[in-house]
N, C-alpha and C. Protein backbone atom coordinates (compact mmCIF):
# COMPACT_ATOMS: atom_id res chain seq x y z
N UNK A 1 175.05 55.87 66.72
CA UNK A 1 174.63 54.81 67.60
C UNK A 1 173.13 54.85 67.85
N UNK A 2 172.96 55.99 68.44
CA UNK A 2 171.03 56.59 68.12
C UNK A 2 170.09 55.90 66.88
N UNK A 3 170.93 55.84 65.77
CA UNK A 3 170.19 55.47 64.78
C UNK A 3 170.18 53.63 64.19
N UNK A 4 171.42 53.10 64.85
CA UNK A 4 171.41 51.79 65.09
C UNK A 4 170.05 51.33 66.07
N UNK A 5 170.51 52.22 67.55
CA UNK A 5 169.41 51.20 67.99
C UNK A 5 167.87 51.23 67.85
N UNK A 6 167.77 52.68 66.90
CA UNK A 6 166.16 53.03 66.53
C UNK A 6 165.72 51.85 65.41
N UNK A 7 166.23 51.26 64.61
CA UNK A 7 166.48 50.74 63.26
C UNK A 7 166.41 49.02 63.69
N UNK A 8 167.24 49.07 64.48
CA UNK A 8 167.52 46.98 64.99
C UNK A 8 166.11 46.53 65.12
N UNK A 9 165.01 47.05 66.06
CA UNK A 9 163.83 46.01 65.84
C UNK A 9 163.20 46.03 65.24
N UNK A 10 163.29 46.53 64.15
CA UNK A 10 162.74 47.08 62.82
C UNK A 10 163.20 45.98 61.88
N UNK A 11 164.35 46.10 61.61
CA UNK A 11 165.29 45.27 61.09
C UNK A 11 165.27 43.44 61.30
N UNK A 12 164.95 43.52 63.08
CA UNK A 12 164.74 42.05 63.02
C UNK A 12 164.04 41.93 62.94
N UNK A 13 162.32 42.49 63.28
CA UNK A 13 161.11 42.03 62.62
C UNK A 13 160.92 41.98 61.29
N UNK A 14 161.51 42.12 60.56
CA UNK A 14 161.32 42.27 59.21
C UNK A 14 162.30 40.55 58.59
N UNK A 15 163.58 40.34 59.38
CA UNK A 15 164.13 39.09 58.92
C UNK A 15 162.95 38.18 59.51
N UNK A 16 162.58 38.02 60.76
CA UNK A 16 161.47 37.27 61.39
C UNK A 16 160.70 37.27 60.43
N UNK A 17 159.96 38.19 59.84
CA UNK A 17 158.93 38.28 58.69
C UNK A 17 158.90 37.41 57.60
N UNK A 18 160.33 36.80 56.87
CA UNK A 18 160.65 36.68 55.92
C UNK A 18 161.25 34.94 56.38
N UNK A 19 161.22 34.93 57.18
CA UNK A 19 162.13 33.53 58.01
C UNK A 19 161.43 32.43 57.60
N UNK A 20 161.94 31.46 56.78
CA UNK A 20 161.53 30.23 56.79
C UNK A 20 161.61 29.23 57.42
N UNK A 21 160.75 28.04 57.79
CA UNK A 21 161.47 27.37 58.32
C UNK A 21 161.89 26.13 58.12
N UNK A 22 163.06 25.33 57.98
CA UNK A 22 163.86 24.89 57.65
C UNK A 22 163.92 23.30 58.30
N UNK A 23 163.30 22.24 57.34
CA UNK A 23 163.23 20.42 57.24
C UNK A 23 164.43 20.31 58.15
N UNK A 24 163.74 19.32 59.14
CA UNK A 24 165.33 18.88 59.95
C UNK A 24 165.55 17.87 58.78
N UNK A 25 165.62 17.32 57.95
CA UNK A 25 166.29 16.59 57.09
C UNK A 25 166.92 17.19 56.05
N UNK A 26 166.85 18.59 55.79
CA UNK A 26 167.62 19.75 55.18
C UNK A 26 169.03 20.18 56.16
N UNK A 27 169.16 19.91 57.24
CA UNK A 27 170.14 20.26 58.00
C UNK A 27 171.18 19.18 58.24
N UNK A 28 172.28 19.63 57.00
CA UNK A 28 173.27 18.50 57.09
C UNK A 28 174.60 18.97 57.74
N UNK A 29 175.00 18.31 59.29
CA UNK A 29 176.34 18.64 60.02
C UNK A 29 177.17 18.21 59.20
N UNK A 30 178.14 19.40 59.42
CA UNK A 30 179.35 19.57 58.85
C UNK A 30 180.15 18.32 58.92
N UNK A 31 181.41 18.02 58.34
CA UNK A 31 181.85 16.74 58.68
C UNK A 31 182.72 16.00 59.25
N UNK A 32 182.71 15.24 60.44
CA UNK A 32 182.75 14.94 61.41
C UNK A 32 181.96 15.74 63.13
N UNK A 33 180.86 16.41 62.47
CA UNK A 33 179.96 16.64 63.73
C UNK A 33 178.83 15.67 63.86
N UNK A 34 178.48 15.13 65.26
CA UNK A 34 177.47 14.54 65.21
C UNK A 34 176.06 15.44 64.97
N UNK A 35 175.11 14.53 64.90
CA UNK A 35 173.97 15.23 64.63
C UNK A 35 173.13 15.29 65.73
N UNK A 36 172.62 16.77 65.70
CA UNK A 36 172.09 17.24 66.51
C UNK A 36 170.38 16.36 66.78
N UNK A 37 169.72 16.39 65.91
CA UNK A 37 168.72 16.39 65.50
C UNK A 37 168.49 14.26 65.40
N UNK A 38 167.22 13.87 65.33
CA UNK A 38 167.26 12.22 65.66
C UNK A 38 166.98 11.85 63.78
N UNK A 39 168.28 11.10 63.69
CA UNK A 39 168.45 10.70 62.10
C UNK A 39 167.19 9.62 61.94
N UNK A 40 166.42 9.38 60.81
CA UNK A 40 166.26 8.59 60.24
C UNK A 40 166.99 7.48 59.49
N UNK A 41 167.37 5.74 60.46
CA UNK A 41 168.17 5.17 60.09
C UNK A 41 167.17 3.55 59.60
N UNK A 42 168.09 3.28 57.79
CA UNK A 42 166.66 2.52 57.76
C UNK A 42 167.01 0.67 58.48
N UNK A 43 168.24 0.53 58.82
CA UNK A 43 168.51 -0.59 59.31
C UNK A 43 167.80 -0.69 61.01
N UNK A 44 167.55 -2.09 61.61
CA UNK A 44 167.06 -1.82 62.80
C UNK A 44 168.24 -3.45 62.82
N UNK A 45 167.94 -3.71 64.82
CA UNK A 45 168.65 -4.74 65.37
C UNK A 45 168.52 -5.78 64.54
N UNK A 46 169.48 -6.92 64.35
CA UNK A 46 169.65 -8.19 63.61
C UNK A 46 170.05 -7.65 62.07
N UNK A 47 169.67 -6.95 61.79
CA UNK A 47 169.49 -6.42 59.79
C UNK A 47 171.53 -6.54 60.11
N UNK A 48 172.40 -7.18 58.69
CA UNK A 48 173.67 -6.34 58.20
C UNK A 48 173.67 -5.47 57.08
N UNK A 49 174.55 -4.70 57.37
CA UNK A 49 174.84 -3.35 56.69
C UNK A 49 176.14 -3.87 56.25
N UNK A 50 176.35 -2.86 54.98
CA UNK A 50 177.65 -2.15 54.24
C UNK A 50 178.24 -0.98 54.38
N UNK A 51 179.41 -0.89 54.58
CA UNK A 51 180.01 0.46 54.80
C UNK A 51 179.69 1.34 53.11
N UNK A 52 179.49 2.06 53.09
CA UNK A 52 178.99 2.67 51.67
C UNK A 52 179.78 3.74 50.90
N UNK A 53 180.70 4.46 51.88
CA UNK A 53 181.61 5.44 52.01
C UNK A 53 182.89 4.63 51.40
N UNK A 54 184.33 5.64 51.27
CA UNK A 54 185.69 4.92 50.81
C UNK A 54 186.15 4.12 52.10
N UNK A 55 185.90 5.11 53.27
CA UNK A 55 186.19 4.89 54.20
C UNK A 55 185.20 5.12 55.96
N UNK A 56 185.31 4.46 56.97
CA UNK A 56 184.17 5.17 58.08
C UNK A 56 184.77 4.06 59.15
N UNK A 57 184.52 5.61 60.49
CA UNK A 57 184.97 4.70 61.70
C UNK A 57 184.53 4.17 62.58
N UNK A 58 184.85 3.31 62.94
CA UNK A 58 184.26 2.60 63.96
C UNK A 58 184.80 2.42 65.28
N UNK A 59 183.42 3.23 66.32
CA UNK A 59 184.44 4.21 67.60
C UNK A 59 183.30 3.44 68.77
N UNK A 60 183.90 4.22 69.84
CA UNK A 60 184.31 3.27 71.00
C UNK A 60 182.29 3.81 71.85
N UNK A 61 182.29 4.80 71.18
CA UNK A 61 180.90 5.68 71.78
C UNK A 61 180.13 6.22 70.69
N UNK A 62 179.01 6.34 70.64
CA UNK A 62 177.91 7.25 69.40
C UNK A 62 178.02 8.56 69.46
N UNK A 63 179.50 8.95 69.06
CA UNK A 63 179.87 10.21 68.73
C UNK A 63 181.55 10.35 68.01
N UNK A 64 181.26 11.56 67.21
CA UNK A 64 182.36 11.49 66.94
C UNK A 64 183.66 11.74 67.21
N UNK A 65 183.59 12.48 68.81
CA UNK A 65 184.57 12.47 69.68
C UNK A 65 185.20 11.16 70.49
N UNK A 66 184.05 10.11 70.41
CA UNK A 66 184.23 8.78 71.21
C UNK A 66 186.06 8.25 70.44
N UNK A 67 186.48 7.98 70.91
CA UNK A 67 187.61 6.89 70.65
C UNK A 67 187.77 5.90 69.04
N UNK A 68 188.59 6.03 68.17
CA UNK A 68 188.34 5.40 67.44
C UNK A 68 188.68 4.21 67.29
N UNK A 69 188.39 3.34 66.93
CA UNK A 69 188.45 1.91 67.07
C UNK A 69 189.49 1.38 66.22
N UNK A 70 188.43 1.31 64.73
CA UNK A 70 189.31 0.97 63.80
C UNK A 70 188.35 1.92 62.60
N UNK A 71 189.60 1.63 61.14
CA UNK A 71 188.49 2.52 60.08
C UNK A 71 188.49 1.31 59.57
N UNK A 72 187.05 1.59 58.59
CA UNK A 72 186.93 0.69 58.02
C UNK A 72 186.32 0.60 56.52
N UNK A 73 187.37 -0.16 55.45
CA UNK A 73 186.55 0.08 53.76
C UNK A 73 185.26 0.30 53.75
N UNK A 74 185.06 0.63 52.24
CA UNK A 74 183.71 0.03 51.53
C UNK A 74 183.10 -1.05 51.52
N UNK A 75 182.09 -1.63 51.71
CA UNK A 75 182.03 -3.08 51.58
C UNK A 75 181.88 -3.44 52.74
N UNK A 76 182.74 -3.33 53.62
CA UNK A 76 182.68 -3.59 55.27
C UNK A 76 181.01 -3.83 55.68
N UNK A 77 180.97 -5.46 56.29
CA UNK A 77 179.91 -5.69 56.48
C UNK A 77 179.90 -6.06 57.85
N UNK A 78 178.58 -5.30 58.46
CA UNK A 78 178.42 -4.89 59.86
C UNK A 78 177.18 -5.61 60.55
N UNK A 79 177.25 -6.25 61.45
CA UNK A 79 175.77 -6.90 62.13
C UNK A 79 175.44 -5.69 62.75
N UNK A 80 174.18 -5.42 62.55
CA UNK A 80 173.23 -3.92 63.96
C UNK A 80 173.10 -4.83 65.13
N UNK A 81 173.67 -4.50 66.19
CA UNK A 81 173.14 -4.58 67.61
C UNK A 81 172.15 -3.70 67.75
N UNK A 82 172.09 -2.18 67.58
CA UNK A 82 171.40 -1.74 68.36
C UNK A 82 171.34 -0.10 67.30
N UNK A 83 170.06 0.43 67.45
CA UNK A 83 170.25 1.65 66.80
C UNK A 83 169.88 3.09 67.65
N UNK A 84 170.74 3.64 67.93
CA UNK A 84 170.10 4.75 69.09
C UNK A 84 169.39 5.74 68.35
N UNK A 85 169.20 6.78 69.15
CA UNK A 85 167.44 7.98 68.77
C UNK A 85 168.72 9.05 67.54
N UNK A 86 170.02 8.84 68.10
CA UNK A 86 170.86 10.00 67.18
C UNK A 86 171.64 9.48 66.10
N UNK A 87 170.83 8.61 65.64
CA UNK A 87 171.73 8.21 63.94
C UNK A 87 172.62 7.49 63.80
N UNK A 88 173.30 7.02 65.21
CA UNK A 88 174.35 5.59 65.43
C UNK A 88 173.94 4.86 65.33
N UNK A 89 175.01 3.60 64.94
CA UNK A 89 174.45 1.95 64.87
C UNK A 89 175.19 1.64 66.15
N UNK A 90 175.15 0.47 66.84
CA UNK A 90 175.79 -0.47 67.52
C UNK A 90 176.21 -1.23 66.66
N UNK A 91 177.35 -1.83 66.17
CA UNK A 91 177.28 -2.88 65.21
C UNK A 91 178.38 -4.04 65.91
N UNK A 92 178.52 -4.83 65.36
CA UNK A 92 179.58 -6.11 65.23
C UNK A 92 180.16 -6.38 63.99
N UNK A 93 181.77 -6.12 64.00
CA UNK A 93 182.22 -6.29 63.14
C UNK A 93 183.63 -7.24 63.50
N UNK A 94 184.06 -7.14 61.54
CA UNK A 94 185.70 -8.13 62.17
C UNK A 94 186.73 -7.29 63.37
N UNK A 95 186.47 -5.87 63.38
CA UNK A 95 187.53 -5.64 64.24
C UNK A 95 186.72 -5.17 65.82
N UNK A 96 185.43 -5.46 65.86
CA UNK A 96 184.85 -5.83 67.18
C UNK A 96 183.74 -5.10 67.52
N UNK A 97 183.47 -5.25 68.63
CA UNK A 97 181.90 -4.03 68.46
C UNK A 97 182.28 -2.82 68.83
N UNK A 98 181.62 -2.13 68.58
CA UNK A 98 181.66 -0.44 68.48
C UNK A 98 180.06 0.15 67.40
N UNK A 99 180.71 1.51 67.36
CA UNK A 99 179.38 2.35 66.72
C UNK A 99 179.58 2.98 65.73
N UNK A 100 178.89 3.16 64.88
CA UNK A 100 179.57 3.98 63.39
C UNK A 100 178.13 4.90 63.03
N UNK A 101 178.25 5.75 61.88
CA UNK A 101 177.30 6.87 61.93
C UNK A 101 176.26 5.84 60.99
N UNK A 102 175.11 5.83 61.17
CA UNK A 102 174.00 5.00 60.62
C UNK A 102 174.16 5.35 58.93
N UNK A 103 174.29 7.26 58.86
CA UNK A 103 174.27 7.46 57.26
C UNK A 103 175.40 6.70 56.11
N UNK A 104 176.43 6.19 57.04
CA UNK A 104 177.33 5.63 56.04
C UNK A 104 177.25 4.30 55.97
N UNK A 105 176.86 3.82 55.81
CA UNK A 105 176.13 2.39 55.83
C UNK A 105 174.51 2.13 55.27
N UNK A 106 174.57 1.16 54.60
CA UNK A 106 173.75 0.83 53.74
C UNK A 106 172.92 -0.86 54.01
């Protein structure tokens, strides 16, 4: 145990040493987590989008815990209401307004 804790700040100054640091656009959440970090989305208010994916949902809040609405194909074409700072759209669609993740849409 003596020799663990002589060794640990040794050990982490040396990963610190070596630590890169890492493009928030290199950091892709797992799937179905929202994103932590503020997406770059290239649609803004008025622009329509395409669903781009097989499939993507369209939920009740800008997250992916929010309520799901409905899913919706490929192709699925979406009016932007509104685009928030975390990578959601607001959109209008046939099965009503709600929010979907900005990256799956085109």
């Amino acid at each position: 145990m003596t020799f663990v804790r002589a060794i640990a700040p040794a050990v982490l100054a040396a990963v610190l040493a070596y630590a890169q640091p890492v493009a928030a656009s290199a950091v892709t959440p797992h799937r179905g987590a929202d994103a932590t970090l503020a997406q770059t989305v290239a649609a803004k208010a008025g622009d329509t989008v395409a669903v781009t994916v097989k499939t993507a949902n369209l939920r009740s809040g800008p997250s992916s815990k929010s309520k799901k609405i409905a899913g919706m194909n490929a192709g699925t074409k979406l009016q932007v209401i509104e685009v928030t700072k975390t990578g959601w759209l607001k959109v209008k669609g046939a099965a009503g307004d709600g929010y979907v993740l900005g990256r799956l849409v085109k």
